[in-house]
PDB file of N, CA and C in Angstrom:
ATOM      1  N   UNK A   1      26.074  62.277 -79.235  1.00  0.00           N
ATOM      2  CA  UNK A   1      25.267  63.467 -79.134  1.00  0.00           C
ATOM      3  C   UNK A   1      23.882  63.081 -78.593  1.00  0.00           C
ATOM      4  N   UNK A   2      23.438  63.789 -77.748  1.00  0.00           N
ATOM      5  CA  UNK A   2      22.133  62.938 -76.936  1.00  0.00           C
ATOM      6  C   UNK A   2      20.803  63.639 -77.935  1.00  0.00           C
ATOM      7  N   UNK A   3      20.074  63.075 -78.123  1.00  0.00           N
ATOM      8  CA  UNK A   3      18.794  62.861 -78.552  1.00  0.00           C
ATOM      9  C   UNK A   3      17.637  64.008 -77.846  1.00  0.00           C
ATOM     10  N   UNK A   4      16.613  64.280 -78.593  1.00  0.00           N
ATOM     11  CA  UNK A   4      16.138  65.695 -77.825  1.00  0.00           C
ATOM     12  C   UNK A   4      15.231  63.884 -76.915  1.00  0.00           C
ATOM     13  N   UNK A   5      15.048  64.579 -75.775  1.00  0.00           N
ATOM     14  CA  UNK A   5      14.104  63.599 -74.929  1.00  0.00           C
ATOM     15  C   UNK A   5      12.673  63.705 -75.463  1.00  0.00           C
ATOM     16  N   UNK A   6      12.046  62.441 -75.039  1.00  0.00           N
ATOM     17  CA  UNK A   6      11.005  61.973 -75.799  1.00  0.00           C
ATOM     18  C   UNK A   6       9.582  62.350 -74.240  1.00  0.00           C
ATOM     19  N   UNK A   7       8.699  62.914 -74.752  1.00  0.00           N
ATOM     20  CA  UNK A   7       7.543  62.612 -74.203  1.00  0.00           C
ATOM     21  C   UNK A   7       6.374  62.411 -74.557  1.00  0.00           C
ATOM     22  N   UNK A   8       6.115  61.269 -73.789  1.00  0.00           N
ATOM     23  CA  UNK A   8       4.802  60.459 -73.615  1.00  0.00           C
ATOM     24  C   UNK A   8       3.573  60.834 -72.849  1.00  0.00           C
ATOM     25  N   UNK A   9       2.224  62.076 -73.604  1.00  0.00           N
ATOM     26  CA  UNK A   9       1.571  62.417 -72.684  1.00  0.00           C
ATOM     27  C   UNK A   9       0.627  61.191 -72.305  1.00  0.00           C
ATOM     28  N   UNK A  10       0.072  61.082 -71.806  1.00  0.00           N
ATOM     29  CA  UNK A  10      -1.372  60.382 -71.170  1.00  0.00           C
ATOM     30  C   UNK A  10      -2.670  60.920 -72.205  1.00  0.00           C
ATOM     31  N   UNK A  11      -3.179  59.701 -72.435  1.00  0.00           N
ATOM     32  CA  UNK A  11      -4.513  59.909 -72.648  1.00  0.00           C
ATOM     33  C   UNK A  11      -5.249  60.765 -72.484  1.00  0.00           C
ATOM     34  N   UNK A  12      -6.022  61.341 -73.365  1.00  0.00           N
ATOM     35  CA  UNK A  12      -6.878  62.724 -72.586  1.00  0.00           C
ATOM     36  C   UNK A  12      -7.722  61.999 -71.497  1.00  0.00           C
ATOM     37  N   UNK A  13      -8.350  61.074 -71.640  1.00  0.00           N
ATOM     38  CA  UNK A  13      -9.295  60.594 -70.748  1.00  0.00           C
ATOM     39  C   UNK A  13      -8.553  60.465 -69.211  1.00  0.00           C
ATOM     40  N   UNK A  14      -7.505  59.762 -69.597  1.00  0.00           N
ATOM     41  CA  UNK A  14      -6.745  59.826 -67.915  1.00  0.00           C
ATOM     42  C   UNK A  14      -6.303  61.088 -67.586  1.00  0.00           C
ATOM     43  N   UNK A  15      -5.690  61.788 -67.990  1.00  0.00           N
ATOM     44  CA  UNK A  15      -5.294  63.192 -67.985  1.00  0.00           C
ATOM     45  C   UNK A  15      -6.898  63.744 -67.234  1.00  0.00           C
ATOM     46  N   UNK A  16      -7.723  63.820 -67.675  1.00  0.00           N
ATOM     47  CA  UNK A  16      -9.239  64.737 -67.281  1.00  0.00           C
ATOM     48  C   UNK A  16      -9.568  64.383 -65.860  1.00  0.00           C
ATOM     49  N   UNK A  17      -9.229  63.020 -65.943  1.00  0.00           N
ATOM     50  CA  UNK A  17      -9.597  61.922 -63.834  1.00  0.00           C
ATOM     51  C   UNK A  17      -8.460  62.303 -63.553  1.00  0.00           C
ATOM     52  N   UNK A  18      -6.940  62.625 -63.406  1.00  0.00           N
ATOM     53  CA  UNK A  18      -6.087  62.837 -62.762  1.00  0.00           C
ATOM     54  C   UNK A  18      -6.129  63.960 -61.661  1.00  0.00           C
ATOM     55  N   UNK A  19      -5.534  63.617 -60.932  1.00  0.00           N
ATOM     56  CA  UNK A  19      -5.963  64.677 -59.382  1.00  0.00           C
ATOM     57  C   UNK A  19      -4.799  66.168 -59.815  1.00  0.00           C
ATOM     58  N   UNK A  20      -3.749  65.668 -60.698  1.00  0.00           N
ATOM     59  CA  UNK A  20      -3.228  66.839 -61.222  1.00  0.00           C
ATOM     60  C   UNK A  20      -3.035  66.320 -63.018  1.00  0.00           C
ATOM     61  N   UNK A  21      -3.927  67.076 -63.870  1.00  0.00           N
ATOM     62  CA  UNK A  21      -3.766  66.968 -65.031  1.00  0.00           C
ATOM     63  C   UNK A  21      -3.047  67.845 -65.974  1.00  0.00           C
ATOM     64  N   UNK A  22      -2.339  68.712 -65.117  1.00  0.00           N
ATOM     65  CA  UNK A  22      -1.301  69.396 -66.680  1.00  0.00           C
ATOM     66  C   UNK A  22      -0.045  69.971 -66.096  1.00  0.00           C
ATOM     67  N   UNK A  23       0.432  70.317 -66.511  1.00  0.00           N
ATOM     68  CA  UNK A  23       1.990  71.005 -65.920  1.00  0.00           C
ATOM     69  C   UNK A  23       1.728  71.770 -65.373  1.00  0.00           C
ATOM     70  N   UNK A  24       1.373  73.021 -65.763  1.00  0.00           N
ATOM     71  CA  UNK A  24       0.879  73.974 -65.183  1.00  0.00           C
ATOM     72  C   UNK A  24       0.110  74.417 -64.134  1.00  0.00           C
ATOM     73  N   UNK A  25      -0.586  73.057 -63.772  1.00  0.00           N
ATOM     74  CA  UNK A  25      -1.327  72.803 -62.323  1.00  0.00           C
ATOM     75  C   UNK A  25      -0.245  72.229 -61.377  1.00  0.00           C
ATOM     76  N   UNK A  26       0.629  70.948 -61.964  1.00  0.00           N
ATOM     77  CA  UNK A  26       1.609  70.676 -60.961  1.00  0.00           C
ATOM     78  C   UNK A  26       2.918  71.851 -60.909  1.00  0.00           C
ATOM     79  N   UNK A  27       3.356  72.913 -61.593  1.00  0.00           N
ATOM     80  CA  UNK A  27       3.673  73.723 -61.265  1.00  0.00           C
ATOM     81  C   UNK A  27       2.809  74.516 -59.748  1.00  0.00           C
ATOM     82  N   UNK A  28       1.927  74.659 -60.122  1.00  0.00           N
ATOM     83  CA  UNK A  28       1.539  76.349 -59.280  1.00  0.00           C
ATOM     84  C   UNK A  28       1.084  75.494 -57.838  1.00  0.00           C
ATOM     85  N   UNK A  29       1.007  73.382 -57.952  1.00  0.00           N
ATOM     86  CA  UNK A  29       0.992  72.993 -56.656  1.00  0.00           C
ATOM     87  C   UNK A  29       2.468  73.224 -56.372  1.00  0.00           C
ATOM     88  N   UNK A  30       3.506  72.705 -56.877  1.00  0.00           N
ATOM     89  CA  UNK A  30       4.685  72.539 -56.081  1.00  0.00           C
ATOM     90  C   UNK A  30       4.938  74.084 -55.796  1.00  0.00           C
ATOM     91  N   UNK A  31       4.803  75.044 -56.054  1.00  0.00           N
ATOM     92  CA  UNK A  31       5.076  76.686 -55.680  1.00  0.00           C
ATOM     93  C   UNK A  31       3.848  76.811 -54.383  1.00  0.00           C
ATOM     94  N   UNK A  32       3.077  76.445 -54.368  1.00  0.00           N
ATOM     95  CA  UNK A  32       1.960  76.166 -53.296  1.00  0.00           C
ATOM     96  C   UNK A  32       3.318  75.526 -52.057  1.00  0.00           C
ATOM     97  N   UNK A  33       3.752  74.091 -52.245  1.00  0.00           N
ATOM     98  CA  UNK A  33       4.129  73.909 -51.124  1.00  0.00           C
ATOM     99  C   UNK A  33       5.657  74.385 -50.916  1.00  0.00           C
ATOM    100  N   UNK A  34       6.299  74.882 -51.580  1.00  0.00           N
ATOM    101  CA  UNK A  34       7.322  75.909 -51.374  1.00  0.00           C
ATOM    102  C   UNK A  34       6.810  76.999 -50.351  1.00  0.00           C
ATOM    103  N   UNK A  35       5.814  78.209 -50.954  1.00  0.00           N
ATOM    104  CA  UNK A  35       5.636  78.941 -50.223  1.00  0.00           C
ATOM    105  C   UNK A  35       5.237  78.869 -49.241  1.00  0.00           C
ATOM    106  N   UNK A  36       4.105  77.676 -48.802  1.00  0.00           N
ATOM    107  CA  UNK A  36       3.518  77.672 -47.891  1.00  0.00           C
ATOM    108  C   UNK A  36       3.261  76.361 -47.013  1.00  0.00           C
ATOM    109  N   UNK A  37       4.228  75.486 -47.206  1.00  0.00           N
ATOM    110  CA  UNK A  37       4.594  73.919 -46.840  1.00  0.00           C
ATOM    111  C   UNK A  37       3.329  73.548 -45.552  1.00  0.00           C
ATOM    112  N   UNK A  38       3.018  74.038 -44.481  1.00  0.00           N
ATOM    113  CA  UNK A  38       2.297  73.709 -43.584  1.00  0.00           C
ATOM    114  C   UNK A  38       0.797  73.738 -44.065  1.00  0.00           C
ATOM    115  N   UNK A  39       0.614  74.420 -45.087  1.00  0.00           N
ATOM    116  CA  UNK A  39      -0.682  75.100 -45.610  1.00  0.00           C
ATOM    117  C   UNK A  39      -1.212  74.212 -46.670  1.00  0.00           C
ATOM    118  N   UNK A  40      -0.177  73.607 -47.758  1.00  0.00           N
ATOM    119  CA  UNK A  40      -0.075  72.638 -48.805  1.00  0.00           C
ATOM    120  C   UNK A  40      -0.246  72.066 -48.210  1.00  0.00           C
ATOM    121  N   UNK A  41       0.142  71.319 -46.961  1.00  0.00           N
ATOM    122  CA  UNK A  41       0.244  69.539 -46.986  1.00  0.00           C
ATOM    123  C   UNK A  41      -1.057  69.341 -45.632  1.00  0.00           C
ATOM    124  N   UNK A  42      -1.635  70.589 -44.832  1.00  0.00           N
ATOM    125  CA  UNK A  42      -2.806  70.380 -44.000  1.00  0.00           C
ATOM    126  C   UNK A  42      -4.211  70.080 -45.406  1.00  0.00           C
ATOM    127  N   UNK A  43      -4.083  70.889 -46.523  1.00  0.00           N
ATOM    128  CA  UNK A  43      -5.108  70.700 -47.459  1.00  0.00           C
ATOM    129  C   UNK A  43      -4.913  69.196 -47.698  1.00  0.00           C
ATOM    130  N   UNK A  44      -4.067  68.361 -47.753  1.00  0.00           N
ATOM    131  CA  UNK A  44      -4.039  66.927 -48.266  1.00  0.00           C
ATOM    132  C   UNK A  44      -4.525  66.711 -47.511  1.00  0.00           C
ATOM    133  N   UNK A  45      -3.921  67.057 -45.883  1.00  0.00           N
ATOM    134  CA  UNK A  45      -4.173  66.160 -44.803  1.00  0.00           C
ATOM    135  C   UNK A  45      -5.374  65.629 -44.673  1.00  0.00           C
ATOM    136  N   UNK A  46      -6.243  66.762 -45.095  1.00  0.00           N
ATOM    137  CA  UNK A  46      -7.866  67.255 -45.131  1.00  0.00           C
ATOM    138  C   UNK A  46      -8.430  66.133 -45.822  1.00  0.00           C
ATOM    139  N   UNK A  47      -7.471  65.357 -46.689  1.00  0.00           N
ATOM    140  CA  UNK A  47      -8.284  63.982 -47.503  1.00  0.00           C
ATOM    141  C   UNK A  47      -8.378  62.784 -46.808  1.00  0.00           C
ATOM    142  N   UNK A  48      -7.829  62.763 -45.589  1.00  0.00           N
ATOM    143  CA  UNK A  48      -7.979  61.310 -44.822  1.00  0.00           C
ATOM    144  C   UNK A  48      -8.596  61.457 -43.802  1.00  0.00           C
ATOM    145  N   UNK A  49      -8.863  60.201 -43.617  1.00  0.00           N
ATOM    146  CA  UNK A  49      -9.331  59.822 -41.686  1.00  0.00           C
ATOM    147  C   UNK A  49      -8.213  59.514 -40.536  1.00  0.00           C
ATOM    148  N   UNK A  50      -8.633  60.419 -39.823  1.00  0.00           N
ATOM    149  CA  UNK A  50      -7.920  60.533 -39.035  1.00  0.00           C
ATOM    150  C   UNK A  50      -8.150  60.293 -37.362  1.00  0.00           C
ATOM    151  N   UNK A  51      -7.907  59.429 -37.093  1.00  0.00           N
ATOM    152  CA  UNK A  51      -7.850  58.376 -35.552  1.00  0.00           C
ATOM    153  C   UNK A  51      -7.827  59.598 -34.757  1.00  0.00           C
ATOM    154  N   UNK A  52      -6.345  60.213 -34.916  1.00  0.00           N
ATOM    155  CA  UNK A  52      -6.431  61.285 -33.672  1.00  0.00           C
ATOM    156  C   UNK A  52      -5.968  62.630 -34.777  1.00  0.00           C
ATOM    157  N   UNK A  53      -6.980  63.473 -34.684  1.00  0.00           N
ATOM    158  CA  UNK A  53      -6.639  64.299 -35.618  1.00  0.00           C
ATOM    159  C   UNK A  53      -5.325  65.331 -35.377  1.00  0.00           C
ATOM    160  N   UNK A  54      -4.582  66.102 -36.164  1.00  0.00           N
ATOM    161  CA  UNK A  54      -3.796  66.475 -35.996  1.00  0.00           C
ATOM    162  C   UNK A  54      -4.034  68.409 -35.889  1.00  0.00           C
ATOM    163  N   UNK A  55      -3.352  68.976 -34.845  1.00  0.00           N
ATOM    164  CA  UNK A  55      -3.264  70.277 -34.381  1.00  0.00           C
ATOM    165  C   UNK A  55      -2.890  71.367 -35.342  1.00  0.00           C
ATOM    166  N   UNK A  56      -3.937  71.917 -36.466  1.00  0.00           N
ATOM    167  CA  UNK A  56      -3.463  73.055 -37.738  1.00  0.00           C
ATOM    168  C   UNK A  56      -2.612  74.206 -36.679  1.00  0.00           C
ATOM    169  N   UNK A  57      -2.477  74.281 -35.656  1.00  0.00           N
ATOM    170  CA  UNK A  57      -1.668  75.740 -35.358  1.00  0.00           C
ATOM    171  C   UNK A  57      -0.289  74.528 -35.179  1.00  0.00           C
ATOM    172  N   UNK A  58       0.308  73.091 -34.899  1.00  0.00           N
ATOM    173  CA  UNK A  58       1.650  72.472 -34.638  1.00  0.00           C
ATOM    174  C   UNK A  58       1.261  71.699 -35.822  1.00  0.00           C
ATOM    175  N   UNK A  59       1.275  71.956 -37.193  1.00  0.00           N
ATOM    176  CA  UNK A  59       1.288  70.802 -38.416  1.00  0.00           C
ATOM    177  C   UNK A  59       2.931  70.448 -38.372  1.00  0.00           C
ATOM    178  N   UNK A  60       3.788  71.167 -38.548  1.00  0.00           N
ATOM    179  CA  UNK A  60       4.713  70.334 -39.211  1.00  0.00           C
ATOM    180  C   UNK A  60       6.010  71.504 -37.759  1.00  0.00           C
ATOM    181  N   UNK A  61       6.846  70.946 -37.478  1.00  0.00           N
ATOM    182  CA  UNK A  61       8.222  71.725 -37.203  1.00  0.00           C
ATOM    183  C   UNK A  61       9.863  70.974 -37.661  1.00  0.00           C
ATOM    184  N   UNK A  62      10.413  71.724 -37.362  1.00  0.00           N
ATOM    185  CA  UNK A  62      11.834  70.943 -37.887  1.00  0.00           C
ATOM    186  C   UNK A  62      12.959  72.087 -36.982  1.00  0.00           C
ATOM    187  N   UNK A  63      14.035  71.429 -36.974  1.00  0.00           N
ATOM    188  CA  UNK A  63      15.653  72.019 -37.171  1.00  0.00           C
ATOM    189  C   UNK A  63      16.322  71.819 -37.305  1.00  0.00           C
ATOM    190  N   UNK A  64      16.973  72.200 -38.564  1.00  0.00           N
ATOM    191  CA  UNK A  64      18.553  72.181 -39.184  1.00  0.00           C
ATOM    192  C   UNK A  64      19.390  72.820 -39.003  1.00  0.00           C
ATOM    193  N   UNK A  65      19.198  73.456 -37.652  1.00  0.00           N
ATOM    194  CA  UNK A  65      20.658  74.042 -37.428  1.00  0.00           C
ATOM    195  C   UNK A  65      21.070  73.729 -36.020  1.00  0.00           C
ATOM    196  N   UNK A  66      22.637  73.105 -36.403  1.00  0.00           N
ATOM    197  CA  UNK A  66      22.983  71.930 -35.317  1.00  0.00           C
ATOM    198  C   UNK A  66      23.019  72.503 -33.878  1.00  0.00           C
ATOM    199  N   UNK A  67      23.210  74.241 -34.255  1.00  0.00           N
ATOM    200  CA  UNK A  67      23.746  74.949 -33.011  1.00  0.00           C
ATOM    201  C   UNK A  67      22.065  75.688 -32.375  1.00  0.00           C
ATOM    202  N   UNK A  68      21.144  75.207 -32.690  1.00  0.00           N
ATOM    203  CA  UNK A  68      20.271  75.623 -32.126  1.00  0.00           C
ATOM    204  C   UNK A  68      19.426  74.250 -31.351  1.00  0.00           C
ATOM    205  N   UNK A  69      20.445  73.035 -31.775  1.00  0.00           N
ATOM    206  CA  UNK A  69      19.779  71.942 -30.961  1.00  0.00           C
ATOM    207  C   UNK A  69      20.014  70.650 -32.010  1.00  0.00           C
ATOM    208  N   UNK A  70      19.215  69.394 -31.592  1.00  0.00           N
ATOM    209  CA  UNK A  70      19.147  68.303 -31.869  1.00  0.00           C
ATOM    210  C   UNK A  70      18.452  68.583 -33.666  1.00  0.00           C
ATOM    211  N   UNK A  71      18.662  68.115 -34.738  1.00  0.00           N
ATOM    212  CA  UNK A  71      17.850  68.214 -35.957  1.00  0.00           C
ATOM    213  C   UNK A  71      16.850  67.528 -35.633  1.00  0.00           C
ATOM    214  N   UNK A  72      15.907  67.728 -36.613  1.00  0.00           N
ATOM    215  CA  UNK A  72      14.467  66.737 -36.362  1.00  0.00           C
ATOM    216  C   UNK A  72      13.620  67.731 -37.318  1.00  0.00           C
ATOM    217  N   UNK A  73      12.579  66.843 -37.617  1.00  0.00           N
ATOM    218  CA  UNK A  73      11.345  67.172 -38.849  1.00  0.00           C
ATOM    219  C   UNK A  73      10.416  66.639 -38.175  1.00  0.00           C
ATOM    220  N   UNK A  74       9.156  66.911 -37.680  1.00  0.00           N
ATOM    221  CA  UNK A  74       8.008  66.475 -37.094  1.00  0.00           C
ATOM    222  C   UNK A  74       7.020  67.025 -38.175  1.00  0.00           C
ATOM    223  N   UNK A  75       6.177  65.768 -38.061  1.00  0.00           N
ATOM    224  CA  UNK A  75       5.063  66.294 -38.949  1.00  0.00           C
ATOM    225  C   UNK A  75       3.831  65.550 -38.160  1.00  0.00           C
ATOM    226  N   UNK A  76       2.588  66.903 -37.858  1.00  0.00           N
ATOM    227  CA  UNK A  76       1.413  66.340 -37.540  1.00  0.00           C
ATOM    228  C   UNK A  76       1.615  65.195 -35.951  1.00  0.00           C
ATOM    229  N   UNK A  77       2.455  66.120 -35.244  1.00  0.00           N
ATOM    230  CA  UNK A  77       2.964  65.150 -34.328  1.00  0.00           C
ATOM    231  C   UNK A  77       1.775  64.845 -33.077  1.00  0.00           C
ATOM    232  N   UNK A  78       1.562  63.891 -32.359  1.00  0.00           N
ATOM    233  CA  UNK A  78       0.536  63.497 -32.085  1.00  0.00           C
ATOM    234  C   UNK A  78      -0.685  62.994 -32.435  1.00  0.00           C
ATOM    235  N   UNK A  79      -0.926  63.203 -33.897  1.00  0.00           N
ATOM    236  CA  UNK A  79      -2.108  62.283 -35.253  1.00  0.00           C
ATOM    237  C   UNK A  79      -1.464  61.072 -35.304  1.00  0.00           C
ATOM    238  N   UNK A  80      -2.588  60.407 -35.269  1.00  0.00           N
ATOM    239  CA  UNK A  80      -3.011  59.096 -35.747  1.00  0.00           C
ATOM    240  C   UNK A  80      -3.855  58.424 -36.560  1.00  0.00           C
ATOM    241  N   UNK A  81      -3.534  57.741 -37.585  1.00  0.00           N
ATOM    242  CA  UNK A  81      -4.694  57.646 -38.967  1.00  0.00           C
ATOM    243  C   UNK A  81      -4.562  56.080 -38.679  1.00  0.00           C
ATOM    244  N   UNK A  82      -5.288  55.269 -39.740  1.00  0.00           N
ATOM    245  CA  UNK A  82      -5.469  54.140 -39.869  1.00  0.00           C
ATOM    246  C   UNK A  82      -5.188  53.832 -41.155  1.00  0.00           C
ATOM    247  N   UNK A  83      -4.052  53.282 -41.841  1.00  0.00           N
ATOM    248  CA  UNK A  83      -3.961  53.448 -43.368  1.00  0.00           C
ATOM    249  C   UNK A  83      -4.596  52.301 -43.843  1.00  0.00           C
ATOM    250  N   UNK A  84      -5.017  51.214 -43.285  1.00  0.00           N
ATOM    251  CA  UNK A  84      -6.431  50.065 -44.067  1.00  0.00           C
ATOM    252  C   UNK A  84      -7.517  51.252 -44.073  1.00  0.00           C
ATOM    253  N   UNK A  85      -7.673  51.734 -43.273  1.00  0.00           N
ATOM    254  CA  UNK A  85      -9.090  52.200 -43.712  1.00  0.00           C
ATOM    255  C   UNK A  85      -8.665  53.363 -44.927  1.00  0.00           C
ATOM    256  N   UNK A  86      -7.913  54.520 -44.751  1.00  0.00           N
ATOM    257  CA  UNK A  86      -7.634  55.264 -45.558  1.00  0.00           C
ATOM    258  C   UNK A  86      -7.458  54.968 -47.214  1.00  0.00           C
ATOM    259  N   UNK A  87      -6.761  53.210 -46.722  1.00  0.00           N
ATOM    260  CA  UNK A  87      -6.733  53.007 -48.593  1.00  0.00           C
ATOM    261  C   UNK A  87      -7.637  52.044 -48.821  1.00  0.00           C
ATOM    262  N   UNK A  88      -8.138  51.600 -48.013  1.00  0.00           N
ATOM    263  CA  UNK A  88      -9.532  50.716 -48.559  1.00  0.00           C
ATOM    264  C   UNK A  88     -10.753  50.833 -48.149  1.00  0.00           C
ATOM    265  N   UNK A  89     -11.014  50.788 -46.831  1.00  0.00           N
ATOM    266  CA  UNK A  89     -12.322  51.093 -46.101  1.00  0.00           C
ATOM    267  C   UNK A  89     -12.942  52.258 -46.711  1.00  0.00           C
ATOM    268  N   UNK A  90     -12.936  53.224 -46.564  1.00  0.00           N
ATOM    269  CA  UNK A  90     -13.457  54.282 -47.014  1.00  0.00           C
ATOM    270  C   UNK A  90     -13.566  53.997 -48.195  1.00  0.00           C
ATOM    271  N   UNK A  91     -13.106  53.706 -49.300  1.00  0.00           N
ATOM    272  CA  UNK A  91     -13.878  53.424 -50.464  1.00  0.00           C
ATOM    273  C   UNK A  91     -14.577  52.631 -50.633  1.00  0.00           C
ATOM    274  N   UNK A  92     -14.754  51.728 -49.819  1.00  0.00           N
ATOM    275  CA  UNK A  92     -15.539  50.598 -50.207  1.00  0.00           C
ATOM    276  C   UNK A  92     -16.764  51.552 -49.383  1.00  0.00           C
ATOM    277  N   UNK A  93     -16.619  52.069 -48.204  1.00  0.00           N
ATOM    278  CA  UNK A  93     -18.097  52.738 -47.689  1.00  0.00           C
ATOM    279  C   UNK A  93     -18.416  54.040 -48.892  1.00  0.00           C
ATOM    280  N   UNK A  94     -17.835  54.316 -49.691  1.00  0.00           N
ATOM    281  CA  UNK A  94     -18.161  55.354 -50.747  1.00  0.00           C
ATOM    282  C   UNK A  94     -18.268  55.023 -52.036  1.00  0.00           C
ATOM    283  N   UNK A  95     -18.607  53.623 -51.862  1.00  0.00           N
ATOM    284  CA  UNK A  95     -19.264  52.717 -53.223  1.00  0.00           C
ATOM    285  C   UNK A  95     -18.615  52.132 -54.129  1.00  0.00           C
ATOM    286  N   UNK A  96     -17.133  52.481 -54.011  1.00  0.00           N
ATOM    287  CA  UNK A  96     -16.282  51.786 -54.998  1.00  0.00           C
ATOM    288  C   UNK A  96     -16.066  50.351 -54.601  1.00  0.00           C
ATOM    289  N   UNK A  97     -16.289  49.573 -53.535  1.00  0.00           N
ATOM    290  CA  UNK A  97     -16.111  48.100 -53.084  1.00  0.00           C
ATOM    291  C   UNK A  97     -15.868  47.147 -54.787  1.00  0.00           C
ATOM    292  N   UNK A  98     -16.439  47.490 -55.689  1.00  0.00           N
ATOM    293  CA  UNK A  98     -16.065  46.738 -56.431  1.00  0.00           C
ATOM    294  C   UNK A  98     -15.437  47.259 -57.821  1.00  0.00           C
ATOM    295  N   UNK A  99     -14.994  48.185 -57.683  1.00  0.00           N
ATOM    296  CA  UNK A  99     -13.866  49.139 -58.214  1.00  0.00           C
ATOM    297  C   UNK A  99     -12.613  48.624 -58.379  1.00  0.00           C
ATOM    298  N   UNK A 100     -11.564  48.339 -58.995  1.00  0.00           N
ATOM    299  CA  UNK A 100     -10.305  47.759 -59.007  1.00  0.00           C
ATOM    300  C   UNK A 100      -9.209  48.622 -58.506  1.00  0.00           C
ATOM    301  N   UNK A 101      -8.847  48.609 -57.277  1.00  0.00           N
ATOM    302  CA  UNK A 101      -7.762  49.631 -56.967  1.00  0.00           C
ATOM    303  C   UNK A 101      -6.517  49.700 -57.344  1.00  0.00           C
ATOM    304  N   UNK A 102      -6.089  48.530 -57.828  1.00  0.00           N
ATOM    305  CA  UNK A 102      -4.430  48.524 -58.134  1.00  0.00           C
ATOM    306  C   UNK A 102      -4.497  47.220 -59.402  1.00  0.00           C
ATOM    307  N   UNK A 103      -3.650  47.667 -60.888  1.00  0.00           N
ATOM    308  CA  UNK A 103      -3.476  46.674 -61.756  1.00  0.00           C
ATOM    309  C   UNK A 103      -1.831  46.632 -61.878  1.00  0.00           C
ATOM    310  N   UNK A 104      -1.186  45.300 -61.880  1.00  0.00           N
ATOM    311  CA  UNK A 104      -0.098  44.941 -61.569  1.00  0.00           C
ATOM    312  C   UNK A 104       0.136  43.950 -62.619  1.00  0.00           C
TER     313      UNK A 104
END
């Protein structure tokens, strides 16, 4: 007979710095990118640097239907970012340089 499942919240303190801190926020994001997938994921986009920025009227296209052509998912096609700088540079120019980014 299975066991009711166990959960483990987080710390209030980490919970308060988390970029999503409660269910109810990661609910009404994931219904965010349901309804509005191009709209959700240009607001992220909005958090990086971006080499060659990417076109908000062509963010994302796709097709899954075989009889209307080749499938394919494009996202942000023609952008170009730099992911050293995105995951390190920029913080170190925004003062965290001696901040610990990753514990392993």
């Amino acid at each position: 007979m299975p066991s009711e499942p166990q959960i483990f919240n987080p710390h209030p303190d980490v919970a308060d710095k988390a970029y999503i801190n409660s269910m109810e926020q990661y609910q009404e994001f994931h219904q965010q990118s349901l309804d509005n997938p191009g709209q959700f994921w240009a607001n992220v986009a909005k958090q990086f640097h971006w080499e060659t920025p990417y076109d908000p009227k062509n963010f994302f296209s796709y097709n899954f239907d075989v009889t209307k052509g080749p499938i394919f998912v494009k996202w942000m096609e023609g952008a170009s970012t730099n992911i050293c700088y995105n995951l390190l540079d920029r913080n170190v120019k925004n003062g965290l340089g001696d901040t610990v980014a990753y514990y392993w």
